[in-house]
PDB file of N, CA and C in Angstrom:
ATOM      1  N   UNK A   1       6.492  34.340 -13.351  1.00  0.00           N
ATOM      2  CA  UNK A   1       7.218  33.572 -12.364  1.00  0.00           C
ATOM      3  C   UNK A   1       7.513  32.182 -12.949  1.00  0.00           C
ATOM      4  N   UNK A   2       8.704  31.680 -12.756  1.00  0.00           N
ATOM      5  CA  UNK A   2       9.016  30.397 -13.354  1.00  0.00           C
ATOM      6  C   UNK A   2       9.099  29.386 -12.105  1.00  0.00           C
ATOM      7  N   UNK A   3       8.085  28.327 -12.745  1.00  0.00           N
ATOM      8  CA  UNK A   3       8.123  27.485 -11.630  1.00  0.00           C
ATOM      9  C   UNK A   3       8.364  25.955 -12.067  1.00  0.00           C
ATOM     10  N   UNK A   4       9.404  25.497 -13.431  1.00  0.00           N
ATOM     11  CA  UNK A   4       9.585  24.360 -14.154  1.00  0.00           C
ATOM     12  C   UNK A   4      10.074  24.253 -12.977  1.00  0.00           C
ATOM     13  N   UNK A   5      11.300  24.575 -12.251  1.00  0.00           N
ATOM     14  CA  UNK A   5      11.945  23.847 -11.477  1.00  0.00           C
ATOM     15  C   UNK A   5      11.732  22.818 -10.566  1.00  0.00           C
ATOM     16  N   UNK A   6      10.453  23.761  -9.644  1.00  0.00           N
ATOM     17  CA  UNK A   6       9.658  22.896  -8.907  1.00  0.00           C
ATOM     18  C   UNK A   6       8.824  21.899  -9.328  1.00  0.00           C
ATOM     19  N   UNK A   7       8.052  22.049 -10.278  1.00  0.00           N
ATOM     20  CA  UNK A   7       7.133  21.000 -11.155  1.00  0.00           C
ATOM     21  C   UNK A   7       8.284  19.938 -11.477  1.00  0.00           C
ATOM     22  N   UNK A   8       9.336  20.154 -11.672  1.00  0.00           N
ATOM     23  CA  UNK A   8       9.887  19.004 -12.073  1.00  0.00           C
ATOM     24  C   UNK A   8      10.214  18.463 -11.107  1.00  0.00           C
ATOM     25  N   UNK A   9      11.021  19.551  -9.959  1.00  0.00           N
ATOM     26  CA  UNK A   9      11.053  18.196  -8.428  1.00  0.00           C
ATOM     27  C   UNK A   9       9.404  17.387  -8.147  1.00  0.00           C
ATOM     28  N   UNK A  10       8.815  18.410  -8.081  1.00  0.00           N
ATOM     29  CA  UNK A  10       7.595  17.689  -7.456  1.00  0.00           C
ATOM     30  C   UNK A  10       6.919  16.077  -7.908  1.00  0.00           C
ATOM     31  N   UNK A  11       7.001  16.277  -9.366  1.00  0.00           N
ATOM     32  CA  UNK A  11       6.461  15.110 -10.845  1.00  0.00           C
ATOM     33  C   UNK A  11       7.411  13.707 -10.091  1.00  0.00           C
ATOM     34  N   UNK A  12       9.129  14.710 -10.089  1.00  0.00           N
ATOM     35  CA  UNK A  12       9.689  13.499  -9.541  1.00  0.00           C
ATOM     36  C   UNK A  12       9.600  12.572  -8.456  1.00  0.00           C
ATOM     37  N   UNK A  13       9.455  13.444  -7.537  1.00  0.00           N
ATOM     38  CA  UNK A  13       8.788  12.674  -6.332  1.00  0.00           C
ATOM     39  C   UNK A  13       7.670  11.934  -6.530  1.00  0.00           C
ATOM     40  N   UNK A  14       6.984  12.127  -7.012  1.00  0.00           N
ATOM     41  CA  UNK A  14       5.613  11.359  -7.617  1.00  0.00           C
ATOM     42  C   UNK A  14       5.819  10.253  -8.301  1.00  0.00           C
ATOM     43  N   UNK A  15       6.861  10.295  -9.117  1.00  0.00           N
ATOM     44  CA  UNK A  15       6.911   9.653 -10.012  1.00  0.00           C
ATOM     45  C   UNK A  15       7.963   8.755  -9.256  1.00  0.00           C
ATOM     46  N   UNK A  16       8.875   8.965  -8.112  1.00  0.00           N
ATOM     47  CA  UNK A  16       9.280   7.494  -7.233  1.00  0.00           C
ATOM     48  C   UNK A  16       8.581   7.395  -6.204  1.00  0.00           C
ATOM     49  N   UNK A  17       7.211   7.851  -5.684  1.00  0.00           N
ATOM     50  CA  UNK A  17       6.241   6.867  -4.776  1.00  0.00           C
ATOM     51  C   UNK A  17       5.932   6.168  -5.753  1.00  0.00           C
ATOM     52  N   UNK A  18       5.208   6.334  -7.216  1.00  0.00           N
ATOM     53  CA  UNK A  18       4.869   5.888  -7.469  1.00  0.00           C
ATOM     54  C   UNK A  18       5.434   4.304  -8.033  1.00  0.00           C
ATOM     55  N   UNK A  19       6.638   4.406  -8.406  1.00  0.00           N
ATOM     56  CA  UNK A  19       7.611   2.969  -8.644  1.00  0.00           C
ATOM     57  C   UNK A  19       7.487   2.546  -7.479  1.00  0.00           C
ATOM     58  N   UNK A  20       8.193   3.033  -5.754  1.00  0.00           N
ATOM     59  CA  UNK A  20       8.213   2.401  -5.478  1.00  0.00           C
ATOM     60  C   UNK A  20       7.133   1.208  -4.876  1.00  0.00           C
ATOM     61  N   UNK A  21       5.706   1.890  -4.625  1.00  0.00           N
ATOM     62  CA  UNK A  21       4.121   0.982  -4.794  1.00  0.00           C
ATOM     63  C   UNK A  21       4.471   0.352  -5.987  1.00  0.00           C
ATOM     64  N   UNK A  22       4.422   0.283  -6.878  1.00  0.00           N
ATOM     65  CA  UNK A  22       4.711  -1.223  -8.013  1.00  0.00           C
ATOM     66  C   UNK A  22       5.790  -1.687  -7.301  1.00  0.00           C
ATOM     67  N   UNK A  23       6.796  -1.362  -6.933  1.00  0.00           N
ATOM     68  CA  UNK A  23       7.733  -2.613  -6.746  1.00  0.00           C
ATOM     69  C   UNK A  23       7.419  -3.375  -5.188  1.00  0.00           C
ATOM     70  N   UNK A  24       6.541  -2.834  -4.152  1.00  0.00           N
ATOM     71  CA  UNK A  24       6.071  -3.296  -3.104  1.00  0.00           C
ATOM     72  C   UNK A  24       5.232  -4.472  -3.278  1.00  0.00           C
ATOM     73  N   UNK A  25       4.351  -3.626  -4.143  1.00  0.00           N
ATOM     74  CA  UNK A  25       3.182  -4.566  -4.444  1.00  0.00           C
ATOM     75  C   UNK A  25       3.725  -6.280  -5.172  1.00  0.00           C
ATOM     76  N   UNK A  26       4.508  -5.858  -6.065  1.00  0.00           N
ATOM     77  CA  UNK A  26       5.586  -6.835  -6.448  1.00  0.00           C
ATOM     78  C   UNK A  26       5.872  -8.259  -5.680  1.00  0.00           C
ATOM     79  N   UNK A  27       6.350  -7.247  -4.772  1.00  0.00           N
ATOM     80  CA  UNK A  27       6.974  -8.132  -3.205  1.00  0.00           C
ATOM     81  C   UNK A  27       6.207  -9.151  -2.862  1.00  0.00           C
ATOM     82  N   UNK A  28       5.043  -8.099  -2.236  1.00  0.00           N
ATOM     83  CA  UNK A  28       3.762  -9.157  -1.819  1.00  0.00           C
ATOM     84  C   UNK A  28       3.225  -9.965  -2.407  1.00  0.00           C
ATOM     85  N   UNK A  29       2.854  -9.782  -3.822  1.00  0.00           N
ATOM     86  CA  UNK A  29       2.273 -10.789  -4.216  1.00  0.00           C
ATOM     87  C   UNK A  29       3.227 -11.987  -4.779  1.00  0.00           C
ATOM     88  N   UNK A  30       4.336 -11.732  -5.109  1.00  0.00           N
ATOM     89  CA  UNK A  30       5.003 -13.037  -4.886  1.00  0.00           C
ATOM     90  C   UNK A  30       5.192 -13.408  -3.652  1.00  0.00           C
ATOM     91  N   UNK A  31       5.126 -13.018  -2.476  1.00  0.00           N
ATOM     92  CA  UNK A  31       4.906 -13.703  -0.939  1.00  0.00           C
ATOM     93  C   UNK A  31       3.375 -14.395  -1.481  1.00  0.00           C
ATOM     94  N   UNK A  32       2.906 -13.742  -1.320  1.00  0.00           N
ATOM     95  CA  UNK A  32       1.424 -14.315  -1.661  1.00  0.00           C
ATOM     96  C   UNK A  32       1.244 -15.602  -2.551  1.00  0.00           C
ATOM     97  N   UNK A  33       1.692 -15.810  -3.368  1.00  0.00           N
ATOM     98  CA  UNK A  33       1.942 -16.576  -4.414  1.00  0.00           C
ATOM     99  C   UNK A  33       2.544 -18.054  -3.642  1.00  0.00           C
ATOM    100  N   UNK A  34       3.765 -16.985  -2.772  1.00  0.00           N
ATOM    101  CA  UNK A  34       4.789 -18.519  -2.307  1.00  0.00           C
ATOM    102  C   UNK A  34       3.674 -18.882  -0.848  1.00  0.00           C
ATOM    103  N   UNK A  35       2.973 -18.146  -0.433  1.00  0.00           N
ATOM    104  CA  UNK A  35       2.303 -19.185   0.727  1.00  0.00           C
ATOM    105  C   UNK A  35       1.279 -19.549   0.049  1.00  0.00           C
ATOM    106  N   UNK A  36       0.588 -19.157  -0.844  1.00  0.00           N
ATOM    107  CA  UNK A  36      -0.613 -20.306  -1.140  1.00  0.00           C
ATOM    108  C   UNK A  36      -0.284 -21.718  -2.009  1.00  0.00           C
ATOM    109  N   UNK A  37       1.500 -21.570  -2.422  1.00  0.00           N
ATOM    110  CA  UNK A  37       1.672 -22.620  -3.058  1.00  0.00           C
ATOM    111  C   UNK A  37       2.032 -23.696  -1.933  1.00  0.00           C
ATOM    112  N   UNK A  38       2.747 -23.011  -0.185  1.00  0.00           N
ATOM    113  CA  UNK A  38       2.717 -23.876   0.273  1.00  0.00           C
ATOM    114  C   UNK A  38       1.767 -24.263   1.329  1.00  0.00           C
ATOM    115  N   UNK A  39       1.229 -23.656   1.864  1.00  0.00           N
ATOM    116  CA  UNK A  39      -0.563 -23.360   2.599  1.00  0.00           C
ATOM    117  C   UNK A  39      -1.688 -24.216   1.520  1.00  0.00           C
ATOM    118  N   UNK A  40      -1.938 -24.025   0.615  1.00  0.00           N
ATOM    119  CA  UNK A  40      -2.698 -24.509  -0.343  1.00  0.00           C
ATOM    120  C   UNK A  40      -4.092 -23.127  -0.003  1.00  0.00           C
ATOM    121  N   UNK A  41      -3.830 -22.221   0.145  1.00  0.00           N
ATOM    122  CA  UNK A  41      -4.648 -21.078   1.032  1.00  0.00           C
ATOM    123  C   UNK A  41      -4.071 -19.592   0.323  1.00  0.00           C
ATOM    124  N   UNK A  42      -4.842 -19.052   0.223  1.00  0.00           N
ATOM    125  CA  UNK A  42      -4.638 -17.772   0.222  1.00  0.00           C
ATOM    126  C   UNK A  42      -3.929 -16.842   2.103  1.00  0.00           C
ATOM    127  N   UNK A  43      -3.327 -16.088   2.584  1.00  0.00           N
ATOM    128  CA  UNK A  43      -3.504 -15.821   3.897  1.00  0.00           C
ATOM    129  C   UNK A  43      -4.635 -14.937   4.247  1.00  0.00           C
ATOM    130  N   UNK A  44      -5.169 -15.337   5.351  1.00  0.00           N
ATOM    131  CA  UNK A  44      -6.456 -14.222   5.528  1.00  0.00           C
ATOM    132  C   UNK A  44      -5.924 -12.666   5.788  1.00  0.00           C
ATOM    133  N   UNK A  45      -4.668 -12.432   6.286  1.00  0.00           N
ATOM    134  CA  UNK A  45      -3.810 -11.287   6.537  1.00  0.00           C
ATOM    135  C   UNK A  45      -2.750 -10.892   5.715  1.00  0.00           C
ATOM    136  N   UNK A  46      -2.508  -9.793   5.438  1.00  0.00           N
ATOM    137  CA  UNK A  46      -1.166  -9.404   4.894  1.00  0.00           C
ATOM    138  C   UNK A  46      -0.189 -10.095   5.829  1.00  0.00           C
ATOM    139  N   UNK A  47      -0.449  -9.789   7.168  1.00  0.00           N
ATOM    140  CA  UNK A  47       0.511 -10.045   8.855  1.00  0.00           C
ATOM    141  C   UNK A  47       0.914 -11.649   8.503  1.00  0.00           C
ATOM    142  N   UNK A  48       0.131 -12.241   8.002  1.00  0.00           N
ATOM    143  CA  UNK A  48       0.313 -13.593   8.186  1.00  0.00           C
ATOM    144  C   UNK A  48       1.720 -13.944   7.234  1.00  0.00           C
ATOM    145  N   UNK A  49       2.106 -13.004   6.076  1.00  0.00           N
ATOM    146  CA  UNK A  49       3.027 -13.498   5.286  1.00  0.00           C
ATOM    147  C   UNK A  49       4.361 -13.258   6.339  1.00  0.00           C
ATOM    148  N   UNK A  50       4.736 -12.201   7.186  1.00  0.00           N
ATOM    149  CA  UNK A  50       5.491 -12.019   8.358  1.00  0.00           C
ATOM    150  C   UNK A  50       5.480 -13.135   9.299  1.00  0.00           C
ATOM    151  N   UNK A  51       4.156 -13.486   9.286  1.00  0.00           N
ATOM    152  CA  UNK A  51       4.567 -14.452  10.673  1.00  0.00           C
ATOM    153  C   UNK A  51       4.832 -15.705   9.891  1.00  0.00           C
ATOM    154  N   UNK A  52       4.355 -16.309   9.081  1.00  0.00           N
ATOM    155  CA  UNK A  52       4.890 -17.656   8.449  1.00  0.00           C
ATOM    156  C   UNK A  52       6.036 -17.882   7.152  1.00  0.00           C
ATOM    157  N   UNK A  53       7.307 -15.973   7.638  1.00  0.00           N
ATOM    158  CA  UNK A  53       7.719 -16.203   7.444  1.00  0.00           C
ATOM    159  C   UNK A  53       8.120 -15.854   5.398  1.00  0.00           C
ATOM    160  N   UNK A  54       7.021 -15.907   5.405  1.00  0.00           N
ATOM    161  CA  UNK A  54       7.172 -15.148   3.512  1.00  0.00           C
ATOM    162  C   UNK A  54       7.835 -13.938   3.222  1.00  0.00           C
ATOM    163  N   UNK A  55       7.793 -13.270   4.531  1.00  0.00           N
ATOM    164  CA  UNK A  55       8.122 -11.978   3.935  1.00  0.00           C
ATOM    165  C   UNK A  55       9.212 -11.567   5.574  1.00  0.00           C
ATOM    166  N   UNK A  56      10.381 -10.835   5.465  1.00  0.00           N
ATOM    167  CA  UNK A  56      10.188 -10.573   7.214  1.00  0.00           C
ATOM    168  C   UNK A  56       9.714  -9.588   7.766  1.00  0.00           C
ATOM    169  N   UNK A  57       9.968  -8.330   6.556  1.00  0.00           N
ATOM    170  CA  UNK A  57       8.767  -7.265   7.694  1.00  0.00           C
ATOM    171  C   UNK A  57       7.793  -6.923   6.161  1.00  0.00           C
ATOM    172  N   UNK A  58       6.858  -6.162   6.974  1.00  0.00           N
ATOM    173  CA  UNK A  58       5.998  -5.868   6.096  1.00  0.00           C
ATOM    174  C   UNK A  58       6.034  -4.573   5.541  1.00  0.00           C
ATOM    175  N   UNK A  59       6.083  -4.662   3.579  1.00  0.00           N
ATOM    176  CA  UNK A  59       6.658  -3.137   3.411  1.00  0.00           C
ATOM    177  C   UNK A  59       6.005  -2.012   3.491  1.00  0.00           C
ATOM    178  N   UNK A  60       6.749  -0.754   3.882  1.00  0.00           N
ATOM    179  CA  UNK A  60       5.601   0.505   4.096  1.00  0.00           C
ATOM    180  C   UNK A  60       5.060   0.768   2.647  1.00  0.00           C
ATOM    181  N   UNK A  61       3.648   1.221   2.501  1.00  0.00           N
ATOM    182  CA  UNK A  61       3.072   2.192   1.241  1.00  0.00           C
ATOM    183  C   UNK A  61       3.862   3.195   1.196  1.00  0.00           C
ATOM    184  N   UNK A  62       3.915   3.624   0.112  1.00  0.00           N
ATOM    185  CA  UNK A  62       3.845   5.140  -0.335  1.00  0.00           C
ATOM    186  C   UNK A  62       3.289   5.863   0.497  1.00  0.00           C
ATOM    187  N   UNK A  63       3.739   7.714   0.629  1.00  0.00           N
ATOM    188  CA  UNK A  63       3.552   8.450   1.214  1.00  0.00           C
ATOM    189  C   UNK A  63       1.584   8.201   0.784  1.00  0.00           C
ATOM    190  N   UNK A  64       0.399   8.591   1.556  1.00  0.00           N
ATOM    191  CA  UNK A  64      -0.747   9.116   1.058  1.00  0.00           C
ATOM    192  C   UNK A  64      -1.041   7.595   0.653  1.00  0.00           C
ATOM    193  N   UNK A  65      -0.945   6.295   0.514  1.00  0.00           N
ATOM    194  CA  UNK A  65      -1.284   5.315   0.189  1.00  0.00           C
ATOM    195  C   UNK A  65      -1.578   3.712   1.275  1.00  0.00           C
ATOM    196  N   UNK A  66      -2.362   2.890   0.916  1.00  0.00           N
ATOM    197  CA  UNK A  66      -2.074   1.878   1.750  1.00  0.00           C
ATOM    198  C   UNK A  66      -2.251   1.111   1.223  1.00  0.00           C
ATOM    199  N   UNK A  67      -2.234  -0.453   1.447  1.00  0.00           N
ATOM    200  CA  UNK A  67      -2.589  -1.849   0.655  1.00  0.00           C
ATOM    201  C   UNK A  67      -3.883  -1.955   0.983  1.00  0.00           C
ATOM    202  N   UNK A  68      -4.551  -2.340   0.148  1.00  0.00           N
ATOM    203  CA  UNK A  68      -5.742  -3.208   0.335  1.00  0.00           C
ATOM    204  C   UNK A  68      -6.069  -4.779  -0.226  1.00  0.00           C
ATOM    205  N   UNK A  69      -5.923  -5.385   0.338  1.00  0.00           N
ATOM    206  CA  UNK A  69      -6.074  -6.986   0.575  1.00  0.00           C
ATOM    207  C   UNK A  69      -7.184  -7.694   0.465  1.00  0.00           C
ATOM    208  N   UNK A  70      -7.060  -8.452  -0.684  1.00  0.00           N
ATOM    209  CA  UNK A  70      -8.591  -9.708  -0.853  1.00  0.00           C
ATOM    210  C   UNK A  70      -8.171 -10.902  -0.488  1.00  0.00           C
ATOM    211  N   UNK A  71      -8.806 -11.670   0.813  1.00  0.00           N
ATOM    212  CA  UNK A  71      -8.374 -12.998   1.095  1.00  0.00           C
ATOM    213  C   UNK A  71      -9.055 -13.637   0.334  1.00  0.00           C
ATOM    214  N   UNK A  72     -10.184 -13.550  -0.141  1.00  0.00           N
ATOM    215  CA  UNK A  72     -10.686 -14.570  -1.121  1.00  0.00           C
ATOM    216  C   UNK A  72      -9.929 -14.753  -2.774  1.00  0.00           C
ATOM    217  N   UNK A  73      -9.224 -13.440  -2.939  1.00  0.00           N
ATOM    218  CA  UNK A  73      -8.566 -13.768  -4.459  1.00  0.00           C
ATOM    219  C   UNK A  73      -7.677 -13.569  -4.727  1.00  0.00           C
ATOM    220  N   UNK A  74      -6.734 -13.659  -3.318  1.00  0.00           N
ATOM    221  CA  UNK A  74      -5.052 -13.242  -3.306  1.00  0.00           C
ATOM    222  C   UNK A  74      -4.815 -11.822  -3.689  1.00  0.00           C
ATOM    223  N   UNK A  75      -5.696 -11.105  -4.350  1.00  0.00           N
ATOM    224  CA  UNK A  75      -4.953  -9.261  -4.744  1.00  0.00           C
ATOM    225  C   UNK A  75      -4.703  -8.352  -3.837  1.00  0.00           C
ATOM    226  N   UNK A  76      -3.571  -8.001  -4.342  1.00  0.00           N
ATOM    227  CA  UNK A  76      -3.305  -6.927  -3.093  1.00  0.00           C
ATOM    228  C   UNK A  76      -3.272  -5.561  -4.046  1.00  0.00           C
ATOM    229  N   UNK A  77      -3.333  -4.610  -3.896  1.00  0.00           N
ATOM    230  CA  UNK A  77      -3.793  -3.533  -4.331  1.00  0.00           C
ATOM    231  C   UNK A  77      -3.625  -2.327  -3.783  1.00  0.00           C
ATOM    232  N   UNK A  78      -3.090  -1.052  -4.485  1.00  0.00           N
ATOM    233  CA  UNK A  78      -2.636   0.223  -3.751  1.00  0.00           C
ATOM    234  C   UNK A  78      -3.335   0.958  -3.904  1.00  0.00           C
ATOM    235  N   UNK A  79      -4.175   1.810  -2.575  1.00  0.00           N
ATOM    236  CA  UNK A  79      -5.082   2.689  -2.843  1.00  0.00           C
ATOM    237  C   UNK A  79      -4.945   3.973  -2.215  1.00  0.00           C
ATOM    238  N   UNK A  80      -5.844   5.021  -1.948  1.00  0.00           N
ATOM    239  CA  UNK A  80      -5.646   6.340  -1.379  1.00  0.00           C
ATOM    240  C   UNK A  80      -5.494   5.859  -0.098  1.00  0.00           C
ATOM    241  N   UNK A  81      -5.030   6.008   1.051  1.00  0.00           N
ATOM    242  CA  UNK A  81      -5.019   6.443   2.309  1.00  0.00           C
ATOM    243  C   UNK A  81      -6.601   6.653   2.761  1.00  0.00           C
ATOM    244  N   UNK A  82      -7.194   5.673   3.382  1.00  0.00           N
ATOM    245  CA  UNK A  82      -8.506   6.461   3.932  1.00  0.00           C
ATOM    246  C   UNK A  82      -8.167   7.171   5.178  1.00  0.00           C
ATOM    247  N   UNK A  83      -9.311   8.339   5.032  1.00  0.00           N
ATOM    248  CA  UNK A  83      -9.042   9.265   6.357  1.00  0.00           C
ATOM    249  C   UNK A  83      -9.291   8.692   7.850  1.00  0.00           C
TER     250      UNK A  83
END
């Protein structure tokens, strides 16, 4: 049974969640970047870059993925989906 076809749709799909989480993450942390340069603060929330304005909405993860957020060291970070 030949199944390149599908392996190759499938890889592909994978392979644009996966760009598009780098280019999200992207996003944010230059939001991130631009409020602690003008806050002098890291935000304690992702929400907070929406409400003051850094960002206007907040972007979705990847299918199976979510952000995870350090207020103490600005990183934002893409991880599995917890259940």
């Amino acid at each position: 049974m030949v199944t390149a076809p599908v392996d190759y749709i499938a890889s592909s799909i994978k392979a644009g969640e996966h760009s598009k989480g780098v280019v999200e993450i992207v996003v944010i942390t230059k939001a991130i970047e631009s409020f602690q340069q003008e806050e002098g603060k890291f935000p304690q929330t992702l929400d907070e870059l929406v409400e003051k304005s850094h960002l206007k909405v907040m972007p979705n993860p990847p299918a199976m993925k979510q952000f995870e957020y350090n207020p103490a060291t600005g990183i934002v970070k893409l991880v599995p989906k917890s259940q």
